[in-house]
PDB file of N, CA and C in Angstrom:
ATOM      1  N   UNK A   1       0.820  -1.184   0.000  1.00  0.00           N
ATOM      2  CA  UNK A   1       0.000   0.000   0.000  1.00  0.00           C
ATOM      3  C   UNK A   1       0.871   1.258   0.000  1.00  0.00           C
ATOM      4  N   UNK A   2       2.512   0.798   0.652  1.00  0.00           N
ATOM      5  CA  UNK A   2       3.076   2.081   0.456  1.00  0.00           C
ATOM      6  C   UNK A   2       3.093   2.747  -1.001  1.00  0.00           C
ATOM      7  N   UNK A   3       3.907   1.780  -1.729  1.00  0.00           N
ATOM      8  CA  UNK A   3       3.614   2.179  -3.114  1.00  0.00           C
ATOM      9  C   UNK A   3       2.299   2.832  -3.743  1.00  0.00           C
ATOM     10  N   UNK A   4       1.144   2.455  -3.736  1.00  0.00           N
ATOM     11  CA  UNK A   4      -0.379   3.189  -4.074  1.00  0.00           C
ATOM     12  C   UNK A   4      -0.289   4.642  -3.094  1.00  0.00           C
ATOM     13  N   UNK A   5       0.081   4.855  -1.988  1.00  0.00           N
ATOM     14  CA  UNK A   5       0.202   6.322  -1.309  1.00  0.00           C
ATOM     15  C   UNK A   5       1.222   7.308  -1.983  1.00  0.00           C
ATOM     16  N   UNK A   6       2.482   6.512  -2.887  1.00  0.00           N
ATOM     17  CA  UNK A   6       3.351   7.033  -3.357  1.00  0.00           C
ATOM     18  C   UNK A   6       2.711   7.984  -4.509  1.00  0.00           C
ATOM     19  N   UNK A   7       1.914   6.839  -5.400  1.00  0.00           N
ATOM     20  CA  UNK A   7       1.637   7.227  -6.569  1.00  0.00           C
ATOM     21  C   UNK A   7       0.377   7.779  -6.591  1.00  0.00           C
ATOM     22  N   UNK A   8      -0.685   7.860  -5.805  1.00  0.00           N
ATOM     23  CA  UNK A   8      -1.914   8.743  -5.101  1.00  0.00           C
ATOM     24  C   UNK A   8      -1.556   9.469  -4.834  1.00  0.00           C
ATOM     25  N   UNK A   9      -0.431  10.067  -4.028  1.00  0.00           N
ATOM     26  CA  UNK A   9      -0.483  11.122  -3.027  1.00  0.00           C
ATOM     27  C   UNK A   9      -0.961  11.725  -2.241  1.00  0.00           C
ATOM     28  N   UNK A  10      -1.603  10.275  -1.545  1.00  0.00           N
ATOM     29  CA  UNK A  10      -2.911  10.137  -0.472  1.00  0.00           C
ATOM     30  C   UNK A  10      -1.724  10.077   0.721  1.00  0.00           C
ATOM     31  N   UNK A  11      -2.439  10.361   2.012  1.00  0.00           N
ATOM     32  CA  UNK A  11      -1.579  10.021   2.954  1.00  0.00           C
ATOM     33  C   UNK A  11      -1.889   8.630   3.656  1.00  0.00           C
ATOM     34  N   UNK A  12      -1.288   7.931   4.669  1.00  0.00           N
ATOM     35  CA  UNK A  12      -2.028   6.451   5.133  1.00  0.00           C
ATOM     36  C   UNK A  12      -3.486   5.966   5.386  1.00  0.00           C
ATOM     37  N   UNK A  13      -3.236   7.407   6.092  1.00  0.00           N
ATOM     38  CA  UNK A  13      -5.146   7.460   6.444  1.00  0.00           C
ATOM     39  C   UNK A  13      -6.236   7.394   4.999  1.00  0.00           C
ATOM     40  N   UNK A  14      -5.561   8.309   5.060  1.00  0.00           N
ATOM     41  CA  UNK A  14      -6.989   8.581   3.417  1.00  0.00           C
ATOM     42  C   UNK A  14      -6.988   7.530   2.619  1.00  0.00           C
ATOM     43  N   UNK A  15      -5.789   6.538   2.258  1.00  0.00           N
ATOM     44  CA  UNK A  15      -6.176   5.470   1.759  1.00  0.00           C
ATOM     45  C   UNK A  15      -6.643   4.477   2.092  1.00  0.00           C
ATOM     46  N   UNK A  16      -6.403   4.460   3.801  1.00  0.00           N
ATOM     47  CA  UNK A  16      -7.256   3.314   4.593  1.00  0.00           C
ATOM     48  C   UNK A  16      -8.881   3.969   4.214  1.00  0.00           C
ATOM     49  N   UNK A  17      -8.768   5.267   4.355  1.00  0.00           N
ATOM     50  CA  UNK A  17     -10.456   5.244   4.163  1.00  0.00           C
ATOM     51  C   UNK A  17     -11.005   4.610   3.025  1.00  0.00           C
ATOM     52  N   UNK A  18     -10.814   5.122   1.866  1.00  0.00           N
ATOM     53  CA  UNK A  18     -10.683   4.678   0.542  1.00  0.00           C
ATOM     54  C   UNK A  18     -10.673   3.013   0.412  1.00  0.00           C
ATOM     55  N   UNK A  19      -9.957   2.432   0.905  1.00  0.00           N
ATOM     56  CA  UNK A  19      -9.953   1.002   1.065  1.00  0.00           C
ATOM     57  C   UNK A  19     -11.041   0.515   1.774  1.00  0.00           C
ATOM     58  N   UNK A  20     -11.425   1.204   2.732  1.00  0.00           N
ATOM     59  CA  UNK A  20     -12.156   0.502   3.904  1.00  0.00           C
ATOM     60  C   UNK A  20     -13.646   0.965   2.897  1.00  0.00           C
ATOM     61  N   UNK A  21     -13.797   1.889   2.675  1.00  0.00           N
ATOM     62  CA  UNK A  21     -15.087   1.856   1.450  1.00  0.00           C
ATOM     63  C   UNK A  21     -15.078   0.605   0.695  1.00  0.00           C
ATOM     64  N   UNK A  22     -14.211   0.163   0.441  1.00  0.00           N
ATOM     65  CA  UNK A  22     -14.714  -0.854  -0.271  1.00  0.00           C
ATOM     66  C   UNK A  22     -14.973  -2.489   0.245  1.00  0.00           C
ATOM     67  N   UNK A  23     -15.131  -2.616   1.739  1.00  0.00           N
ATOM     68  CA  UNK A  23     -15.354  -3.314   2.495  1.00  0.00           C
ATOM     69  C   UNK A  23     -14.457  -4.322   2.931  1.00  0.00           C
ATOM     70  N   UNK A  24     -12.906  -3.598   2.568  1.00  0.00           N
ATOM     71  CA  UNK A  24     -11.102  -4.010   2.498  1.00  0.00           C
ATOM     72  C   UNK A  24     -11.214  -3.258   4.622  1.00  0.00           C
ATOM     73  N   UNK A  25     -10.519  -4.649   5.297  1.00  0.00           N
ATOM     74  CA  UNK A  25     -10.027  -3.846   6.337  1.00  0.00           C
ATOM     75  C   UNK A  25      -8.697  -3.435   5.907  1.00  0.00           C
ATOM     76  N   UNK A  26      -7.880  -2.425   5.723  1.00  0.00           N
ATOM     77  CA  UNK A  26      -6.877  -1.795   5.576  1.00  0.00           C
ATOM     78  C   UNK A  26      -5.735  -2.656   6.587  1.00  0.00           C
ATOM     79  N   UNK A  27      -5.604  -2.542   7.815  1.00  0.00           N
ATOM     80  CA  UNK A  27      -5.096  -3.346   8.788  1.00  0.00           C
ATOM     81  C   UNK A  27      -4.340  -4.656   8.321  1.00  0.00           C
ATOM     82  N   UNK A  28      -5.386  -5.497   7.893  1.00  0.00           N
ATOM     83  CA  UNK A  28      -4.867  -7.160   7.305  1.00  0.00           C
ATOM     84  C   UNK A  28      -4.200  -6.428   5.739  1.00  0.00           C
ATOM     85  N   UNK A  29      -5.259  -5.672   5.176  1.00  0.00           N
ATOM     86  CA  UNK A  29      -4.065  -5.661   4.018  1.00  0.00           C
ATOM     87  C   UNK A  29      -2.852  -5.437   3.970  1.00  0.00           C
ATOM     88  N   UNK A  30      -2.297  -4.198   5.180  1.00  0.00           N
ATOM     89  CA  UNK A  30      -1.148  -3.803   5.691  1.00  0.00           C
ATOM     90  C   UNK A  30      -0.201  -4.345   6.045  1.00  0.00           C
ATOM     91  N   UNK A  31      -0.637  -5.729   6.674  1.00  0.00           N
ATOM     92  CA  UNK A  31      -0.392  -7.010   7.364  1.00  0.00           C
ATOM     93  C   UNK A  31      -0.153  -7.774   6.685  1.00  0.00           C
ATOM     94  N   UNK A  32      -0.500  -8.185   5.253  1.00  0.00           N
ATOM     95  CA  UNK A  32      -0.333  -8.877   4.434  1.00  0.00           C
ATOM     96  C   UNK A  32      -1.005 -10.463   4.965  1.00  0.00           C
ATOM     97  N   UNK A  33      -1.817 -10.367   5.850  1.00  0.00           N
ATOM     98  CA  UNK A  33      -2.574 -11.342   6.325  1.00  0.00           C
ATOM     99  C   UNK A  33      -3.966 -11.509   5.409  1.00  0.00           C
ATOM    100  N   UNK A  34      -3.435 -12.651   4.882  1.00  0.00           N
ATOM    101  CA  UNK A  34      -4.203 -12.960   3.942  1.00  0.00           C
ATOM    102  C   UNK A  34      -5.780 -13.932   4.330  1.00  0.00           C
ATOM    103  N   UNK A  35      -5.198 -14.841   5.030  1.00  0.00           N
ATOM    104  CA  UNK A  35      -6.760 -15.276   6.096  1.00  0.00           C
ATOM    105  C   UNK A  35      -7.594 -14.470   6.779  1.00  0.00           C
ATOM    106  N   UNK A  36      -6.850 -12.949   7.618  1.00  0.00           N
ATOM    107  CA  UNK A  36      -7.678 -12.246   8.584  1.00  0.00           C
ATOM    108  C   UNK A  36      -8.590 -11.498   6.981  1.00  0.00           C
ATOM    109  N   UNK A  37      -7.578 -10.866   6.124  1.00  0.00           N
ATOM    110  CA  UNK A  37      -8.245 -10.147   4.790  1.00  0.00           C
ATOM    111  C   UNK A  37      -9.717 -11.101   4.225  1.00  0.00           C
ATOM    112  N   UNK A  38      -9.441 -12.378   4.229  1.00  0.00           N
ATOM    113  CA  UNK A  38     -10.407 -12.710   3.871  1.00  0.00           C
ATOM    114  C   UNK A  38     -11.803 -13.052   4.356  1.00  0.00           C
ATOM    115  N   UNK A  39     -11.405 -13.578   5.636  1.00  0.00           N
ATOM    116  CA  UNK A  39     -12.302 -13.949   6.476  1.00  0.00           C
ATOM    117  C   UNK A  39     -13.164 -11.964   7.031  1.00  0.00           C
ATOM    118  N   UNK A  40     -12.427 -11.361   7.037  1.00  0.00           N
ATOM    119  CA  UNK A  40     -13.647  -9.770   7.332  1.00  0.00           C
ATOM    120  C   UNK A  40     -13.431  -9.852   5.755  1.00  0.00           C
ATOM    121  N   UNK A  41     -13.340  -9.847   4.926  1.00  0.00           N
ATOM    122  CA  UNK A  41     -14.041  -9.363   3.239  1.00  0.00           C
ATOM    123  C   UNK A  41     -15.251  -9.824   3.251  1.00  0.00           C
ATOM    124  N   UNK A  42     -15.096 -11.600   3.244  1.00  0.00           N
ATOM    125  CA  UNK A  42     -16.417 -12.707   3.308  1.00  0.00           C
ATOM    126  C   UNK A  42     -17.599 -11.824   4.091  1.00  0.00           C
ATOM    127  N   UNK A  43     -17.048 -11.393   5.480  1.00  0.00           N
ATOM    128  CA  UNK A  43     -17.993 -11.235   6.382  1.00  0.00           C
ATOM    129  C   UNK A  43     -18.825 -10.024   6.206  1.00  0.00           C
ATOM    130  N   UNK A  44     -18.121  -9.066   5.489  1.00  0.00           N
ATOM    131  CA  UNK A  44     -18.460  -7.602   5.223  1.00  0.00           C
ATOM    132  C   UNK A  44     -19.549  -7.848   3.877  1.00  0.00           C
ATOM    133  N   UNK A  45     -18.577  -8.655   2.898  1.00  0.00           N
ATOM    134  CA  UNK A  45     -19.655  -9.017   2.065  1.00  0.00           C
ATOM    135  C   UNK A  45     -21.485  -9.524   1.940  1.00  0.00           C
ATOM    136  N   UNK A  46     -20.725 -10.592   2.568  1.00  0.00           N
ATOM    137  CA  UNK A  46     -22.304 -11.377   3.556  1.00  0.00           C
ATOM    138  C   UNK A  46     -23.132 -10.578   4.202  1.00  0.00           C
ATOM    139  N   UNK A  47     -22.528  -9.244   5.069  1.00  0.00           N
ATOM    140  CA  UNK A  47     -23.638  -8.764   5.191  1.00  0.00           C
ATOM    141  C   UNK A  47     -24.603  -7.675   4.463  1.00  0.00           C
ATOM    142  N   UNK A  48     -24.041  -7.146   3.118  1.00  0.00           N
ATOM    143  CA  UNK A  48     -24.526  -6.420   1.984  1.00  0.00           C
ATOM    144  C   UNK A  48     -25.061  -7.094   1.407  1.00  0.00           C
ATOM    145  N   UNK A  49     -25.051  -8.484   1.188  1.00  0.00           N
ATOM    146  CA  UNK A  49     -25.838  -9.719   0.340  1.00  0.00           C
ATOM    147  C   UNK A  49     -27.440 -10.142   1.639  1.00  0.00           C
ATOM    148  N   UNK A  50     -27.231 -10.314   2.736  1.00  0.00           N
ATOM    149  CA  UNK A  50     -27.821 -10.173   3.476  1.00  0.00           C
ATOM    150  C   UNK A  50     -28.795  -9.077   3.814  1.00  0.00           C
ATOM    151  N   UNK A  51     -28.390  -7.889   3.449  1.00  0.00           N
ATOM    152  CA  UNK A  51     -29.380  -6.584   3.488  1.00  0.00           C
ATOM    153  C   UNK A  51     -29.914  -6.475   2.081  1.00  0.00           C
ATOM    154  N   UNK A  52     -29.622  -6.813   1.311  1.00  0.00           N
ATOM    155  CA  UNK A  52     -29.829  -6.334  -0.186  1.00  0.00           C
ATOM    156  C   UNK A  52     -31.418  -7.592   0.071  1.00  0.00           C
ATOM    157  N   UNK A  53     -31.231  -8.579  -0.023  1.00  0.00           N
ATOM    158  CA  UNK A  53     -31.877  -9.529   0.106  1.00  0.00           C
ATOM    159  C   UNK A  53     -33.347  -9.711   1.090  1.00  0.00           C
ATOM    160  N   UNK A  54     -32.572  -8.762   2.189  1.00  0.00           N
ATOM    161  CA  UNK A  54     -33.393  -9.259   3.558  1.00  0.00           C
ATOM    162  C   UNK A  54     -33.889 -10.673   3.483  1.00  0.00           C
ATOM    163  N   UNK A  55     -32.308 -11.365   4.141  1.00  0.00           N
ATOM    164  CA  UNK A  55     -32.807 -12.638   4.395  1.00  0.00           C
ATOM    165  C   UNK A  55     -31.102 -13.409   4.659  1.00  0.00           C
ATOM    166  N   UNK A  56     -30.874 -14.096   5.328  1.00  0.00           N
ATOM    167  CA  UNK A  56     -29.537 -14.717   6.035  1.00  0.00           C
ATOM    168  C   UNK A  56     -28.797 -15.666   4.613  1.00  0.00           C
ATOM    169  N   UNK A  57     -28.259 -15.527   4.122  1.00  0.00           N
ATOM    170  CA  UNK A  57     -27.230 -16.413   3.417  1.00  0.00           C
ATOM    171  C   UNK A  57     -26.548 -17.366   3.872  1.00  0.00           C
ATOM    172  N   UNK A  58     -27.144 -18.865   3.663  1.00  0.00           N
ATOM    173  CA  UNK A  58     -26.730 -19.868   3.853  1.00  0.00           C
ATOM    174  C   UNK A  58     -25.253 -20.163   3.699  1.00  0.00           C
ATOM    175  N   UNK A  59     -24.498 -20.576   4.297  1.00  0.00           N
ATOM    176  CA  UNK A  59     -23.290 -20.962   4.560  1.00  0.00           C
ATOM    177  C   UNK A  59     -22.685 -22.110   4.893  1.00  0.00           C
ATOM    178  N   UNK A  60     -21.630 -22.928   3.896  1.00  0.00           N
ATOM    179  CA  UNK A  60     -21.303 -24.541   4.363  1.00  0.00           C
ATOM    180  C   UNK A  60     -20.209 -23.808   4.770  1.00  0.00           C
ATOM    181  N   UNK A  61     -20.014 -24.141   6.602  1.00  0.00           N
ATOM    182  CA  UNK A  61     -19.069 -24.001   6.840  1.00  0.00           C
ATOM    183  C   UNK A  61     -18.013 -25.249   7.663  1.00  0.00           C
ATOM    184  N   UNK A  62     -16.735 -25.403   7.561  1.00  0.00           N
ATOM    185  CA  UNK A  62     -16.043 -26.548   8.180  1.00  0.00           C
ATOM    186  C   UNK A  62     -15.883 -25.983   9.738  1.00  0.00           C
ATOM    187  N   UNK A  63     -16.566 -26.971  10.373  1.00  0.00           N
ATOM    188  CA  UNK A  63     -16.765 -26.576  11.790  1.00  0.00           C
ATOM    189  C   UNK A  63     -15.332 -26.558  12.551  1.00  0.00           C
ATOM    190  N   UNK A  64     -14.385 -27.378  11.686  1.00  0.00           N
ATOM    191  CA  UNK A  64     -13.032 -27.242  12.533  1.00  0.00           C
ATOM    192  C   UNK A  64     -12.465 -26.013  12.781  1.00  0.00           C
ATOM    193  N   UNK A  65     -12.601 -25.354  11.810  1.00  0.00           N
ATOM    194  CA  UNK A  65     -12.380 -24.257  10.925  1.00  0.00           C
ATOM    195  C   UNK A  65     -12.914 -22.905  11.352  1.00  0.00           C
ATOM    196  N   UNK A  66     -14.217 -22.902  11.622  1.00  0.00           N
ATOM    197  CA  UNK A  66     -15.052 -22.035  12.368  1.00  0.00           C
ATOM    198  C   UNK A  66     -15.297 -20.965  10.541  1.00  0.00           C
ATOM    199  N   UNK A  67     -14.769 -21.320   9.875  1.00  0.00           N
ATOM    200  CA  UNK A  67     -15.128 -20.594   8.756  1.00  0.00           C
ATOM    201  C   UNK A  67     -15.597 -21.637   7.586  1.00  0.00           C
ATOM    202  N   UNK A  68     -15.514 -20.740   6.223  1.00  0.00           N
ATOM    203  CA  UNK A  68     -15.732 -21.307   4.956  1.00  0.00           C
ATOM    204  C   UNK A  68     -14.545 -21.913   4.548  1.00  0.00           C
ATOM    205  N   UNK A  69     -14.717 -23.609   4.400  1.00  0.00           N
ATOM    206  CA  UNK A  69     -13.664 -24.207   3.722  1.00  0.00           C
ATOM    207  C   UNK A  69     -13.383 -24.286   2.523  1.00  0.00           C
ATOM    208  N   UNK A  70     -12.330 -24.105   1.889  1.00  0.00           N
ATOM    209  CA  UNK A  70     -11.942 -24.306   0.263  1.00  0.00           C
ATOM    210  C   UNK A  70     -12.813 -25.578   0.218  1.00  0.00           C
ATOM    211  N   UNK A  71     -12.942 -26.802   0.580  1.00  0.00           N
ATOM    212  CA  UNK A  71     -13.047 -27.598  -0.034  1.00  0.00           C
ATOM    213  C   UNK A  71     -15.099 -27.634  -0.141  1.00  0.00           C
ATOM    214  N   UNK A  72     -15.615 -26.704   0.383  1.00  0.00           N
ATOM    215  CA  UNK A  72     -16.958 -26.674   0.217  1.00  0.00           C
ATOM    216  C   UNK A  72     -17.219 -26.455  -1.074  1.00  0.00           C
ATOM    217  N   UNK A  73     -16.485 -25.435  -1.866  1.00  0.00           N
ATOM    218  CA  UNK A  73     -16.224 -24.773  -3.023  1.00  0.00           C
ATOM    219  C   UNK A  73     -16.288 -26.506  -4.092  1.00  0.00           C
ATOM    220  N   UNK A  74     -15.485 -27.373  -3.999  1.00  0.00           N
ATOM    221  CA  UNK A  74     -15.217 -28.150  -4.891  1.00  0.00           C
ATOM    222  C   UNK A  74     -16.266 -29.443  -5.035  1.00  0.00           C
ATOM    223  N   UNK A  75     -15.985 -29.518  -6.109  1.00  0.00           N
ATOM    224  CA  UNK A  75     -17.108 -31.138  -6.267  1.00  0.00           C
ATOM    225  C   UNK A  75     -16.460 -32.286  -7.119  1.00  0.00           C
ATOM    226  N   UNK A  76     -16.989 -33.126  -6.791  1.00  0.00           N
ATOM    227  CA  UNK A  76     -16.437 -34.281  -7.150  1.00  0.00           C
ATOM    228  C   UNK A  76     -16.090 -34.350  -8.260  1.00  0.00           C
ATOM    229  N   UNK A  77     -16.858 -33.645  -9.177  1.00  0.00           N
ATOM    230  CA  UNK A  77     -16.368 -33.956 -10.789  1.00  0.00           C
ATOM    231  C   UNK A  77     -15.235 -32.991 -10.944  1.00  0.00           C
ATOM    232  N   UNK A  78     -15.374 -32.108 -10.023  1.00  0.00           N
ATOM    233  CA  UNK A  78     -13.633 -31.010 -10.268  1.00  0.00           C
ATOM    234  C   UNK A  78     -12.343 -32.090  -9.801  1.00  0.00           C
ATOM    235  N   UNK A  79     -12.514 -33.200  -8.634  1.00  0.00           N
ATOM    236  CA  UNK A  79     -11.083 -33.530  -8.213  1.00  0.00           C
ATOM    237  C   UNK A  79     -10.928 -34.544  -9.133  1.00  0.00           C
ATOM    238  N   UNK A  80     -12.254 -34.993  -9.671  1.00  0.00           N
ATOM    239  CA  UNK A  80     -11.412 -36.275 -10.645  1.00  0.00           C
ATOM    240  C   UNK A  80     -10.916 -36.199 -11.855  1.00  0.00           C
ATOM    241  N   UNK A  81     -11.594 -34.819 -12.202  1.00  0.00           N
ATOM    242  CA  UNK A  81     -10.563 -33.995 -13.359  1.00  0.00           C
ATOM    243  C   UNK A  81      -9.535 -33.761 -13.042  1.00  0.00           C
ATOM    244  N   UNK A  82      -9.017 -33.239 -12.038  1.00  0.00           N
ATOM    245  CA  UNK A  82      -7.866 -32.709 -11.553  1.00  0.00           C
ATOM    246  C   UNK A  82      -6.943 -33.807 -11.579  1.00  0.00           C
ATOM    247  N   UNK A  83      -7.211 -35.091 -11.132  1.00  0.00           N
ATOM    248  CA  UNK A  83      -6.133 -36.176 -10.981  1.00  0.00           C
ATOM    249  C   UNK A  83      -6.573 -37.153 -12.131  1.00  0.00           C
ATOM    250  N   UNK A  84      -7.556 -37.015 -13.184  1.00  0.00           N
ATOM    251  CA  UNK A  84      -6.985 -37.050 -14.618  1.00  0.00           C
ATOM    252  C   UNK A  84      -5.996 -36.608 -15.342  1.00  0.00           C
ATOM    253  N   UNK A  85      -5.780 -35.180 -15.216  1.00  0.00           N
ATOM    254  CA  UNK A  85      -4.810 -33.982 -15.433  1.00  0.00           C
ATOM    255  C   UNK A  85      -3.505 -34.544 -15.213  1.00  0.00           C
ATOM    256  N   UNK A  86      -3.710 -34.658 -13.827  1.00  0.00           N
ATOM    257  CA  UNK A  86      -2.093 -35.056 -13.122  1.00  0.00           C
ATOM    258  C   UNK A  86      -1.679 -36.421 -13.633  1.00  0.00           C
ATOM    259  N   UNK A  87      -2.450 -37.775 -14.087  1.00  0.00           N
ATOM    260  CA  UNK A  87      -2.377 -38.557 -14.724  1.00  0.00           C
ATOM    261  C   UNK A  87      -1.494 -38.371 -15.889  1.00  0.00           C
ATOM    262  N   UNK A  88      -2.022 -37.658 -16.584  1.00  0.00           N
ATOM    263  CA  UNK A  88      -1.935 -36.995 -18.002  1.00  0.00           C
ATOM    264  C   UNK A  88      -0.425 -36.424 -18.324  1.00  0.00           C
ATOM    265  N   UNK A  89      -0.043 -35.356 -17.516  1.00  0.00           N
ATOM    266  CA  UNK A  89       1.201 -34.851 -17.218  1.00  0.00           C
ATOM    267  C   UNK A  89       2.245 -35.915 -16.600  1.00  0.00           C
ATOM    268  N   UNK A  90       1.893 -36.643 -15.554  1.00  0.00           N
ATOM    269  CA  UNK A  90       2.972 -37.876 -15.675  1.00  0.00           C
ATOM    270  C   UNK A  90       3.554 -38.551 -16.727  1.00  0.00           C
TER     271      UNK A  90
END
């Protein structure tokens, strides 16, 4: 982000604001924490999908996890492509 303040000629703040408009905590981006970034994006998101809607957005989440797992995302016909692929390339 230093670089974008360079070439803005925003100061830290004003681009955290700017960021944080867009439902970015500034903080994790700063941090380069890429789990905390995602997990408040998801959450910030969810709740604009949630108001837009009026109504709760269902969520598979991995209870180990306490969040959304990559692997909710995938389905069976994606991994057996995938290790067709890898077949393939061997």
């Amino acid at each position: 982000m230093t670089k974008l303040e360079k070439v803005s000629g925003l100061s830290p703040a004003e681009l955290d604001a700017v960021v944080a408009r867009h439902s970015i905590h500034p903080a994790t981006l700063r941090a380069a924490n890429f789990e905390a970034y995602f997990a408040h994006r998801t959450t910030a998101l969810v709740a604009v999908i949630e108001a837009a809607m009026d109504k709760r957005v269902f969520r598979e989440t991995d209870p180990s996890h306490g969040a959304e797992a990559p692997a909710a995302f995938e389905n069976a016909d994606d991994k057996t492509e995938a290790a067709a692929d890898a077949d393939d390339v061997a």
